[in-house]
C-alpha atoms as a PDB file:
ATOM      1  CA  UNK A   1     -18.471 -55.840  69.972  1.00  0.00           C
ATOM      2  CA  UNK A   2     -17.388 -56.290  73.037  1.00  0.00           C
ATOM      3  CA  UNK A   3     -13.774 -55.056  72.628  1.00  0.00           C
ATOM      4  CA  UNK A   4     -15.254 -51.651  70.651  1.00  0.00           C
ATOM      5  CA  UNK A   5     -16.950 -50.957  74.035  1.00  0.00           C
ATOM      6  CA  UNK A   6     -13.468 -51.359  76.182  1.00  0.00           C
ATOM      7  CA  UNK A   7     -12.071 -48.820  73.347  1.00  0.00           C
ATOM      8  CA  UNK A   8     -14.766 -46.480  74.272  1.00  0.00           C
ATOM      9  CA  UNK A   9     -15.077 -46.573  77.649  1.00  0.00           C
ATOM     10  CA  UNK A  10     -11.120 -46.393  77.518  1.00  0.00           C
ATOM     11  CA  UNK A  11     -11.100 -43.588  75.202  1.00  0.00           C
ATOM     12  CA  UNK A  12     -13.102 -41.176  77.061  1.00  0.00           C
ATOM     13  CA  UNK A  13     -11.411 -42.153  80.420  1.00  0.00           C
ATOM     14  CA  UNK A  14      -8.342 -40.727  78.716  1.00  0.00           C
ATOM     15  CA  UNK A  15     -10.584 -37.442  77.771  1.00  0.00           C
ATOM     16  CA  UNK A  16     -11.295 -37.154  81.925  1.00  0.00           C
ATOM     17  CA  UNK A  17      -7.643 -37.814  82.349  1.00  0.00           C
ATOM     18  CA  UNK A  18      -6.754 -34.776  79.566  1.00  0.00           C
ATOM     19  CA  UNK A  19      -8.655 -32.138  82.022  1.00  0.00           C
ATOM     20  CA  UNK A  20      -7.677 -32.717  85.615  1.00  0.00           C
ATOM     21  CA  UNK A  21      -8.270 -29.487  86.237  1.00  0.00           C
ATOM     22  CA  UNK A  22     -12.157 -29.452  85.541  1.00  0.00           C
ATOM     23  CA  UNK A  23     -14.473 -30.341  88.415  1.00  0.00           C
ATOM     24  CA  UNK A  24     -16.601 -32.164  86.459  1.00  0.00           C
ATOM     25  CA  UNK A  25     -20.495 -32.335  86.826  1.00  0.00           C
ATOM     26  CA  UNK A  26     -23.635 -32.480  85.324  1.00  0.00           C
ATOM     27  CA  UNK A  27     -24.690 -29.292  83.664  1.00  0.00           C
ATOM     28  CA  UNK A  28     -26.774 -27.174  86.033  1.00  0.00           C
ATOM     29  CA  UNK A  29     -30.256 -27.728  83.829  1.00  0.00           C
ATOM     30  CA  UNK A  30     -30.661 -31.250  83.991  1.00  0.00           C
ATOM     31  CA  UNK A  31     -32.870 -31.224  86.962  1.00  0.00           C
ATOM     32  CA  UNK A  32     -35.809 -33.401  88.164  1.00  0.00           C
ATOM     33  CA  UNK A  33     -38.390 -33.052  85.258  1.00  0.00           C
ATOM     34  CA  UNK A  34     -36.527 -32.326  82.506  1.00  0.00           C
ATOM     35  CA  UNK A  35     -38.005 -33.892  79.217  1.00  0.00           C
ATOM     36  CA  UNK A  36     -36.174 -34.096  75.925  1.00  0.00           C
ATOM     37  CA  UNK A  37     -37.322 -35.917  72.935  1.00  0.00           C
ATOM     38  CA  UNK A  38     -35.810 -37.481  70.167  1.00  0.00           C
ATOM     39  CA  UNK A  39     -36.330 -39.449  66.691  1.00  0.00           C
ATOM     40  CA  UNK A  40     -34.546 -42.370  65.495  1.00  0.00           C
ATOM     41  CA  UNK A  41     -34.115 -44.341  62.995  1.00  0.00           C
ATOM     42  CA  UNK A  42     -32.640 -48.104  63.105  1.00  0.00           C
ATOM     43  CA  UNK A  43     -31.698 -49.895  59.262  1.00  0.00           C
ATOM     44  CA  UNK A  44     -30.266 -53.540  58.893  1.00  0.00           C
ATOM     45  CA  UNK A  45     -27.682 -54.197  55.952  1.00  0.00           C
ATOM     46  CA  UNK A  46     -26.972 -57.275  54.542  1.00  0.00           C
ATOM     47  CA  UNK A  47     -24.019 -57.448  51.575  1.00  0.00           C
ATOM     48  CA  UNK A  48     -24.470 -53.943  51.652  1.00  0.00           C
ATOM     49  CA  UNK A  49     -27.683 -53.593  50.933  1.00  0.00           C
ATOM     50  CA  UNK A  50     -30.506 -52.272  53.648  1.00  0.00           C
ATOM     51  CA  UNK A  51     -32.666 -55.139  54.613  1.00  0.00           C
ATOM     52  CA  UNK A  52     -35.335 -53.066  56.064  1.00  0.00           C
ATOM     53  CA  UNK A  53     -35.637 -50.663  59.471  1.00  0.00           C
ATOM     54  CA  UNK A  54     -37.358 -49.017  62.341  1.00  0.00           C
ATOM     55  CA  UNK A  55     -38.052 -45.488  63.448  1.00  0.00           C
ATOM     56  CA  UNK A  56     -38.660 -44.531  67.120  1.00  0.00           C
ATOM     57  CA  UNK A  57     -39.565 -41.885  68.970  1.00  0.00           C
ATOM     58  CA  UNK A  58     -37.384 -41.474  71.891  1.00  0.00           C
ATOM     59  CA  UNK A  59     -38.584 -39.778  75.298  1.00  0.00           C
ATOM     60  CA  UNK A  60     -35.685 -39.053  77.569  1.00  0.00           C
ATOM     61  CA  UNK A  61     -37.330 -37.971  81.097  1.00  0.00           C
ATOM     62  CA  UNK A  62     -34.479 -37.192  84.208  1.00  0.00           C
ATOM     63  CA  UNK A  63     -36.580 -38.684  86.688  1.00  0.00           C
ATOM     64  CA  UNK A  64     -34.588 -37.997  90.016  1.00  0.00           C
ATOM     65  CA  UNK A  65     -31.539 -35.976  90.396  1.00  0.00           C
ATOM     66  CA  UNK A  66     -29.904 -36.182  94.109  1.00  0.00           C
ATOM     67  CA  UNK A  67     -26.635 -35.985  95.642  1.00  0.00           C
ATOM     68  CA  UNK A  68     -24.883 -35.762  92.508  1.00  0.00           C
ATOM     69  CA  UNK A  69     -26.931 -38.833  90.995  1.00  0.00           C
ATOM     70  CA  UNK A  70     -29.566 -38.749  88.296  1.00  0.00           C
ATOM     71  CA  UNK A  71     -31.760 -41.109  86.970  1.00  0.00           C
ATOM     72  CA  UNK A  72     -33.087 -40.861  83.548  1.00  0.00           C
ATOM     73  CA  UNK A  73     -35.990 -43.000  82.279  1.00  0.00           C
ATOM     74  CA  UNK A  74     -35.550 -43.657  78.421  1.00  0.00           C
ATOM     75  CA  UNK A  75     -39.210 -44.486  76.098  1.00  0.00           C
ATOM     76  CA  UNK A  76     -38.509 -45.886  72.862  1.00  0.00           C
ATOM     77  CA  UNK A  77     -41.872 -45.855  70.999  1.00  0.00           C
ATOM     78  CA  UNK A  78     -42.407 -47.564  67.276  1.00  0.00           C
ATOM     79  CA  UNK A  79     -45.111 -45.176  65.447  1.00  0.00           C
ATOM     80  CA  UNK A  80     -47.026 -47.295  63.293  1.00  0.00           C
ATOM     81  CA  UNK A  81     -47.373 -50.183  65.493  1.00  0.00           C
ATOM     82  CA  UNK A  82     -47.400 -48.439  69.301  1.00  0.00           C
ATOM     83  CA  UNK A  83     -45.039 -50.665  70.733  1.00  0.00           C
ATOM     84  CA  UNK A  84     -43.497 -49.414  73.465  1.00  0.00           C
ATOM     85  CA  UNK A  85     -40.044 -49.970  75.459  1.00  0.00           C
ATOM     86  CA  UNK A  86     -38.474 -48.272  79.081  1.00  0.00           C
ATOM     87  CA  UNK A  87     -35.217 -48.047  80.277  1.00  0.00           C
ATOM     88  CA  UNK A  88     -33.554 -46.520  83.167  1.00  0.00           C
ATOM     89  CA  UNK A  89     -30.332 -45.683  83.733  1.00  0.00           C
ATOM     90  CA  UNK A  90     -28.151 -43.028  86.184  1.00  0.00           C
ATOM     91  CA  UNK A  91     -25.706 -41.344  86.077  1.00  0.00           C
ATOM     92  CA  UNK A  92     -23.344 -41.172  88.988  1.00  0.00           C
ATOM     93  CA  UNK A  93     -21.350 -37.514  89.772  1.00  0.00           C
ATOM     94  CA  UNK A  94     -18.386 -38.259  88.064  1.00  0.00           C
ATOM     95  CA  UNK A  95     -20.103 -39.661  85.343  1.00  0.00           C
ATOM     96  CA  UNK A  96     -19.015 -37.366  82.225  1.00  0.00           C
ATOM     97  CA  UNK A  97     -21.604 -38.175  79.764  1.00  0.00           C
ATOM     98  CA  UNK A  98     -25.262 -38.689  80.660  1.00  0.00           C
ATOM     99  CA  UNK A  99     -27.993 -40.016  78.415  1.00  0.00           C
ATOM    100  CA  UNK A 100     -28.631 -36.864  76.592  1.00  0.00           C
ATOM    101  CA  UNK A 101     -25.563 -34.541  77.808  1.00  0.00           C
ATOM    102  CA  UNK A 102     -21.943 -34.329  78.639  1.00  0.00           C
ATOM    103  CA  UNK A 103     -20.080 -32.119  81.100  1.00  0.00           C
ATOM    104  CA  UNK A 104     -20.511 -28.398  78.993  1.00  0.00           C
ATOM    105  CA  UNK A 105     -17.322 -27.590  81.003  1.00  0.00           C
ATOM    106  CA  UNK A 106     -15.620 -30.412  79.005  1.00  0.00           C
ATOM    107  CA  UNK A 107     -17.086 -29.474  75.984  1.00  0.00           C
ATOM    108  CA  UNK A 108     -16.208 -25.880  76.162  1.00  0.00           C
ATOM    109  CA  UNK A 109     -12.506 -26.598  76.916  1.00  0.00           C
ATOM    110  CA  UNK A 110     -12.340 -29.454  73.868  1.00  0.00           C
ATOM    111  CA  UNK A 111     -10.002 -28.564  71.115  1.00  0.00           C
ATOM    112  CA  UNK A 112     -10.081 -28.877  67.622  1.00  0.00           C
ATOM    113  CA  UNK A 113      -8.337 -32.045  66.389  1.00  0.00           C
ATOM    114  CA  UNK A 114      -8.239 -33.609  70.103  1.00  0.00           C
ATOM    115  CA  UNK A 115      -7.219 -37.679  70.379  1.00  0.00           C
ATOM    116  CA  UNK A 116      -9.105 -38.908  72.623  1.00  0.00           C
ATOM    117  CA  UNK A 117      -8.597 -42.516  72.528  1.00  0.00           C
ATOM    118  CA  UNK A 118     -10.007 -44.267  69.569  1.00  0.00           C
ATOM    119  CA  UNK A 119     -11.843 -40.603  68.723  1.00  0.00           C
ATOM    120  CA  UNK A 120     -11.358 -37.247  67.120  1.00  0.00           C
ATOM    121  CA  UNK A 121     -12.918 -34.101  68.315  1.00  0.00           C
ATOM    122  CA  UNK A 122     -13.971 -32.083  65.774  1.00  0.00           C
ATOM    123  CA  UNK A 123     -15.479 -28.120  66.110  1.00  0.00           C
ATOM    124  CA  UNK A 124     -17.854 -26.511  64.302  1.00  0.00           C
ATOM    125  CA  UNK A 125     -21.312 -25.543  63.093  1.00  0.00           C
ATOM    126  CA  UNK A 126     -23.795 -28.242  62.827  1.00  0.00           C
ATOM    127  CA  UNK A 127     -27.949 -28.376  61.173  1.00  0.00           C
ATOM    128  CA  UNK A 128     -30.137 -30.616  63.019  1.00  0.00           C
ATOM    129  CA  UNK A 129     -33.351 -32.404  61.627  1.00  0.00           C
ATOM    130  CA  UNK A 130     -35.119 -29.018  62.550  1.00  0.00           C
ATOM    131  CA  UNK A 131     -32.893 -27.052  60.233  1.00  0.00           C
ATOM    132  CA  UNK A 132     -31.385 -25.085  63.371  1.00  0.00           C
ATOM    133  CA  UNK A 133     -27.458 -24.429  63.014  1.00  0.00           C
ATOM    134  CA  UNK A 134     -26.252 -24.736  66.339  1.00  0.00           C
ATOM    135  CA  UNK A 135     -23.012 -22.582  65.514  1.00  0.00           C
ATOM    136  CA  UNK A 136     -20.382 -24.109  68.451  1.00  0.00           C
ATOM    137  CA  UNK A 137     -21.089 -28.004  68.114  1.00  0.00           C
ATOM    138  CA  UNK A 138     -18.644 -30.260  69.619  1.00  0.00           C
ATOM    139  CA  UNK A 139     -18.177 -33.481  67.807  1.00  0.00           C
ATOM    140  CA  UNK A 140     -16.636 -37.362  69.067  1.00  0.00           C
ATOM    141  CA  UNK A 141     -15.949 -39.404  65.977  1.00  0.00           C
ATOM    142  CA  UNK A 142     -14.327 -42.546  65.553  1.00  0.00           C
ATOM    143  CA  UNK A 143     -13.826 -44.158  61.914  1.00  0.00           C
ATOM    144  CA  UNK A 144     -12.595 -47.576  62.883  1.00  0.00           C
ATOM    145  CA  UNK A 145     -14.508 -50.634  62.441  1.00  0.00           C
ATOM    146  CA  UNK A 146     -17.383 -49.047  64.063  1.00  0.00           C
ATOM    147  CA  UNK A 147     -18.569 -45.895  63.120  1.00  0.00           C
ATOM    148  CA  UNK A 148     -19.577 -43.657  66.131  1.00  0.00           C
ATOM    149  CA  UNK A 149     -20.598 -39.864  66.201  1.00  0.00           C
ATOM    150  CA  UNK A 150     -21.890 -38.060  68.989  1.00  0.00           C
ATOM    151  CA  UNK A 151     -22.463 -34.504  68.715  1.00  0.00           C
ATOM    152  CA  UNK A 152     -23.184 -31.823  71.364  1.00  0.00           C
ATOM    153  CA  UNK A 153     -23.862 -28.238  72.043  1.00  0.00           C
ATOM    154  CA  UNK A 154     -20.530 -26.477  73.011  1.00  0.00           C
ATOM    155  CA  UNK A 155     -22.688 -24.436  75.372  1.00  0.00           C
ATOM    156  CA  UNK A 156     -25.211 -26.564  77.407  1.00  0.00           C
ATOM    157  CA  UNK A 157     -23.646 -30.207  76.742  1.00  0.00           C
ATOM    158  CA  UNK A 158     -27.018 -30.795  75.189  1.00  0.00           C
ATOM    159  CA  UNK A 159     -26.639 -34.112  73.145  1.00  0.00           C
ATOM    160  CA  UNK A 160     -27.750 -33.381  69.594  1.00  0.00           C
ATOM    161  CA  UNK A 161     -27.090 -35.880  67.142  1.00  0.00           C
ATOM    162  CA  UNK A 162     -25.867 -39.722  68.098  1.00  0.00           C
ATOM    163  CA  UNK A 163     -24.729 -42.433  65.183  1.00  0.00           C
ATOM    164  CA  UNK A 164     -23.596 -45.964  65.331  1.00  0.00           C
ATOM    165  CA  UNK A 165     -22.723 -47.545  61.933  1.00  0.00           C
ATOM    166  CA  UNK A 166     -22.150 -51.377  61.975  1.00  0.00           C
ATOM    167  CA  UNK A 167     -21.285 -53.382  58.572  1.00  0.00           C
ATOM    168  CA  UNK A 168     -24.941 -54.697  59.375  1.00  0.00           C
ATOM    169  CA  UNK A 169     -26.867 -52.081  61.288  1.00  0.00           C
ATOM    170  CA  UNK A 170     -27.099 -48.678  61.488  1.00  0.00           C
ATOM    171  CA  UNK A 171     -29.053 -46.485  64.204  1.00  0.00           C
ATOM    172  CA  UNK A 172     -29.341 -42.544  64.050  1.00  0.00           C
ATOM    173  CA  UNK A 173     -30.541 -40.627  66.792  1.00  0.00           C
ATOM    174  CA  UNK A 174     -31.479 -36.556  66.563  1.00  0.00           C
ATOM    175  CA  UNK A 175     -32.587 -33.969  69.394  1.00  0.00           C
ATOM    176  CA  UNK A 176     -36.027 -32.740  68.650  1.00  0.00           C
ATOM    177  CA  UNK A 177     -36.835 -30.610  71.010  1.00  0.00           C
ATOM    178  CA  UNK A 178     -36.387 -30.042  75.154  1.00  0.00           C
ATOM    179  CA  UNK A 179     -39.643 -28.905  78.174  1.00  0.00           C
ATOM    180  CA  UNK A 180     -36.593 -26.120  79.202  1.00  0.00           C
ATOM    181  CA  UNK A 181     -35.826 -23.207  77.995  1.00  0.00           C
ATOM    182  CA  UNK A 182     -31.412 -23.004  77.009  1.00  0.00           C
ATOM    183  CA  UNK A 183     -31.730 -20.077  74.647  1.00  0.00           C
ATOM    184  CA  UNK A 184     -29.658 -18.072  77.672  1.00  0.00           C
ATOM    185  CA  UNK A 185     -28.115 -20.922  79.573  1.00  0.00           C
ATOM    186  CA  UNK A 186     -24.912 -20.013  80.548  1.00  0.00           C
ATOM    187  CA  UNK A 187     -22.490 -22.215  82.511  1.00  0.00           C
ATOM    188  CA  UNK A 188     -22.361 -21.811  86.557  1.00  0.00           C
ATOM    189  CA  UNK A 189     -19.076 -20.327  87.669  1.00  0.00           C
ATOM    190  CA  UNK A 190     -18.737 -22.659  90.350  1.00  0.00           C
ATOM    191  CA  UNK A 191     -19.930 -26.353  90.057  1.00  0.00           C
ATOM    192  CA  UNK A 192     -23.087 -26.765  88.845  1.00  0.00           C
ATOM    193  CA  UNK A 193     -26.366 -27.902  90.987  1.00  0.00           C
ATOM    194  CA  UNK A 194     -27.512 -30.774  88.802  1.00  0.00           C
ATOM    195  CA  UNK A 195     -24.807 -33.027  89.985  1.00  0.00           C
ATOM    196  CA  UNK A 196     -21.137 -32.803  91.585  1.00  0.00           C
ATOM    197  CA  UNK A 197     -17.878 -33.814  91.501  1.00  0.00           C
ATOM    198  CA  UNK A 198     -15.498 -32.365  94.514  1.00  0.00           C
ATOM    199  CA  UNK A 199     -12.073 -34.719  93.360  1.00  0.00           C
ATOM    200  CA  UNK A 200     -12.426 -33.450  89.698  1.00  0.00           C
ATOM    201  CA  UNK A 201     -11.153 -36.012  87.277  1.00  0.00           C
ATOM    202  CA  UNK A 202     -12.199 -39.727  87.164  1.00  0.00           C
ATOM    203  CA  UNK A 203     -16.033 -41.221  86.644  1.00  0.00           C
ATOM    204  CA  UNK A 204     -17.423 -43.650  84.397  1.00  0.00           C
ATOM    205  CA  UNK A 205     -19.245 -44.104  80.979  1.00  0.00           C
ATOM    206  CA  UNK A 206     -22.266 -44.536  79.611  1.00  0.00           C
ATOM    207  CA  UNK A 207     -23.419 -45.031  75.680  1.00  0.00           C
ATOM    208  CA  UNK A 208     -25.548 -42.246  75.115  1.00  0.00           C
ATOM    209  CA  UNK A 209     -29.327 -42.640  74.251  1.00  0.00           C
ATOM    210  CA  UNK A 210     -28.716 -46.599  74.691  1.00  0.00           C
ATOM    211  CA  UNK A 211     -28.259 -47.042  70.976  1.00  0.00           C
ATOM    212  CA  UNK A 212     -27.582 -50.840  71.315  1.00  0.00           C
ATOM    213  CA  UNK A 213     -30.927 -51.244  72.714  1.00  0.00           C
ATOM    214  CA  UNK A 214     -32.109 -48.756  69.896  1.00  0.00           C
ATOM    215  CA  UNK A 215     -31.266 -51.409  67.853  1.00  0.00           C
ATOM    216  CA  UNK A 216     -32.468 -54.465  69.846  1.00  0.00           C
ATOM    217  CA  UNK A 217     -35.648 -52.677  70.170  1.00  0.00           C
ATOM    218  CA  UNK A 218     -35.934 -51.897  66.635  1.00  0.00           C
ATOM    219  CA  UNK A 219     -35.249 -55.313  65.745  1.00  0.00           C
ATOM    220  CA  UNK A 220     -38.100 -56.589  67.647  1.00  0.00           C
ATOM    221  CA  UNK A 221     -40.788 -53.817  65.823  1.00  0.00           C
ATOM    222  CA  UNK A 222     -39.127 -54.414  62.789  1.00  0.00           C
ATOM    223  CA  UNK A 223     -40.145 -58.245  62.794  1.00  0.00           C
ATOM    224  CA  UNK A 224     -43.789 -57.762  64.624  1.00  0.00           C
ATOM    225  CA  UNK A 225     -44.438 -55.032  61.620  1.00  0.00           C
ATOM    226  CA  UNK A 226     -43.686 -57.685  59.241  1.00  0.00           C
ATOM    227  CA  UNK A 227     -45.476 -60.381  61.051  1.00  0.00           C
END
């Protein structure tokens, strides 16, 4: 596990190092206040054969965004039962992926076919849950031992669709719906006001929508549901 997250976070460091020429940032929406929701769902294998699972709703809320920094509160809440889980995280401004976006500047300028470390980026049109096509998705898969898919909007970064598939555990994650209106976002020509980056490449990583604690927390509901 441990050496599938050096991959990753080496992977997309290589993706920062592929654009020098972007100044990256957060996109210009994510502001104080911004809600998005999400469902997931969280199985358990064993032999090959699903042992039982979890869905959550997921709440991501950008609590604070200043000086480039944002800070995103994440509420994972079982259904059935009402348990509830927080995290927070933040994002720094060279951070290229948030909990529920990348860079859209990055996203508009990757190509079809891309290696980017341990991952392919793939282009096209994707359906969510919702049965919307979002016609200019940008994709990050790798097939190794771990399965991992993260898909976003070409336009707005907007984080769409997130997978992790273990040999033992599997987690899905899909966008639901968003308190701001993106229908005519359009990327800032200069650098955009929800966070900044004035030495363009470089910037850290973080797992989008915390899918290990997906899991974890999942676990947890799984095994009070049963109790």
């Amino acid at each position: 596990m441990k050496s599938t997250s050096r991959c990753i976070k080496l992977g997309f460091f290589v993706f920062l190092l592929l654009f020098p020429q972007i100044f990256y940032a957060h996109p210009a929406w994510v502001q104080e206040g911004v809600v998005a929701n999400y469902q997931g769902i969280g199985s358990f294998k064993k032999d090959g054969q699903y042992q039982g699972g979890a869905q959550m709703n997921i709440v991501e809320r950008v609590d604070s965004v200043s000086n480039g920094r944002i800070v995103v509160t994440s509420t994972f809440t079982e259904p059935t039962s009402g348990y509830t889980f927080t995290n927070s995280s933040s994002y720094g401004p060279n951070d290229i992926f948030g909990a529920f976006w990348v860079d859209d500047r990055a996203a508009q300028n990757a190509k079809d076919g891309d290696k980017v470390g341990i991952f392919t980026v793939k282009r096209g049109p994707y359906q969510d849950l919702n049965g919307k096509i979002w016609s200019n998705a940008v994709m990050l898969e790798s097939k190794d031992k771990v399965e991992i898919r993260a898909i976003y909007d070409e336009r707005t970064g907007l984080l769409i669709h997130y997978a992790e598939v273990y040999p033992n555990q599997e987690t899905y994650i899909d966008f639901k719906s968003i308190n701001v209106d993106l229908s005519t976002y359009q990327t800032p020509a200069g650098v955009g006001d929800g966070g900044t980056n004035e030495t363009g490449a470089g910037g850290g990583f973080n797992l989008p929508c915390c899918g290990g604690i997906f899991l974890i927390f999942a676990g947890f509901c799984l095994a009070l549901v049963k109790g």
